[in-house]
Protein backbone atom coordinates (compact mmCIF):
# COMPACT_ATOMS: atom_id res chain seq x y z
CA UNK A 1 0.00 0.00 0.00
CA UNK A 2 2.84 2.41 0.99
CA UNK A 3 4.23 1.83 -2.70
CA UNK A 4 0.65 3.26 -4.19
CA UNK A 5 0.71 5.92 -1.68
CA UNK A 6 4.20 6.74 -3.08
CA UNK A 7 2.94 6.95 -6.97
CA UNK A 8 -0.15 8.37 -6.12
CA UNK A 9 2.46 11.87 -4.44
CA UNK A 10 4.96 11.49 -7.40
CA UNK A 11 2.23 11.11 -10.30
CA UNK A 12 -0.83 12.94 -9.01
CA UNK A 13 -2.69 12.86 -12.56
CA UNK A 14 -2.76 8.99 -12.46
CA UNK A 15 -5.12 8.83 -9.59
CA UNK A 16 -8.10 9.27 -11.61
CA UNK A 17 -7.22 6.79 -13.76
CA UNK A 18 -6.56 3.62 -10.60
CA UNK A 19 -9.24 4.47 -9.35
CA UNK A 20 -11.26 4.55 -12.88
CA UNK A 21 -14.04 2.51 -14.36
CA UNK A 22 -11.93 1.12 -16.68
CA UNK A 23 -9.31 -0.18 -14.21
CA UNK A 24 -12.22 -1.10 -11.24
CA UNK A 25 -13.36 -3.22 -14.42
CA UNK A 26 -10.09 -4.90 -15.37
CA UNK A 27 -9.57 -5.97 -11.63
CA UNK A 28 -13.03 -7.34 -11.57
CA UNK A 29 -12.58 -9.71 -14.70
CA UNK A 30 -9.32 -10.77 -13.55
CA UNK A 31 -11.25 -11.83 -10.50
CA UNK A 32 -13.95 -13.99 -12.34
CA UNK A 33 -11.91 -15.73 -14.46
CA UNK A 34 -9.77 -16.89 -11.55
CA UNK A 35 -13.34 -17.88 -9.95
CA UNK A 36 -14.67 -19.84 -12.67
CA UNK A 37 -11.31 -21.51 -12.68
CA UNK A 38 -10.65 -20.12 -16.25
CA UNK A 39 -6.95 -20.03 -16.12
CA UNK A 40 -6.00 -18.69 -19.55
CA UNK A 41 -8.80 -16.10 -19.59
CA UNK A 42 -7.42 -14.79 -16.21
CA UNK A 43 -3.53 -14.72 -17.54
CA UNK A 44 -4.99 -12.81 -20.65
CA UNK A 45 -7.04 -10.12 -18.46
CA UNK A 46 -4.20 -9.89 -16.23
CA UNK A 47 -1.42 -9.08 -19.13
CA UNK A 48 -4.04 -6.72 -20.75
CA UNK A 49 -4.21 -4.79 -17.12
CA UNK A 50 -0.12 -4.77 -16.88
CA UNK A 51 0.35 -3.57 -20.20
CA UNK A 52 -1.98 -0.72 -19.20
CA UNK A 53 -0.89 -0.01 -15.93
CA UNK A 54 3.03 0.16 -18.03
CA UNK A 55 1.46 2.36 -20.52
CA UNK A 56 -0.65 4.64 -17.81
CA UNK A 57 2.71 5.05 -15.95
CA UNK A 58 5.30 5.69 -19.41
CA UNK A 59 2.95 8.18 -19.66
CA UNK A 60 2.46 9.76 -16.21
CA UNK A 61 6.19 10.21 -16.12
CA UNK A 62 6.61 11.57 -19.13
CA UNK A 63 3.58 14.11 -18.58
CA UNK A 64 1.31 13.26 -21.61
């Protein structure tokens, strides 16, 4: 938690986006496909959310 805190002070425009829709959504599929036991589905949704997360932070650092 400390770690989020710690992004959250040093990239203050990404806040909107973790606690978004679109990522609130993302966590919640990764969380049903590891339910239904739907292993692949859940390594899919969980790549998709990384490569976002990487992307969201590129381009909080870089201020775009």
């Amino acid at each position: 938690m400390e770690e989020v805190q710690r992004l959250h002070y040093l990239l203050p425009g990404i806040a909107d986006h973790v606690t978004s829709a679109e990522e609130l959504r993302a966590h919640q599929q990764i969380a049903e496909a590891i339910g239904a036991g739907k292993a692949d589905a859940a390594a899919q949704f969980m790549l998709d959310h990384l490569n976002e997360a990487a992307r969201t932070l590129i381009n909080g650092f870089s201020g775009t």
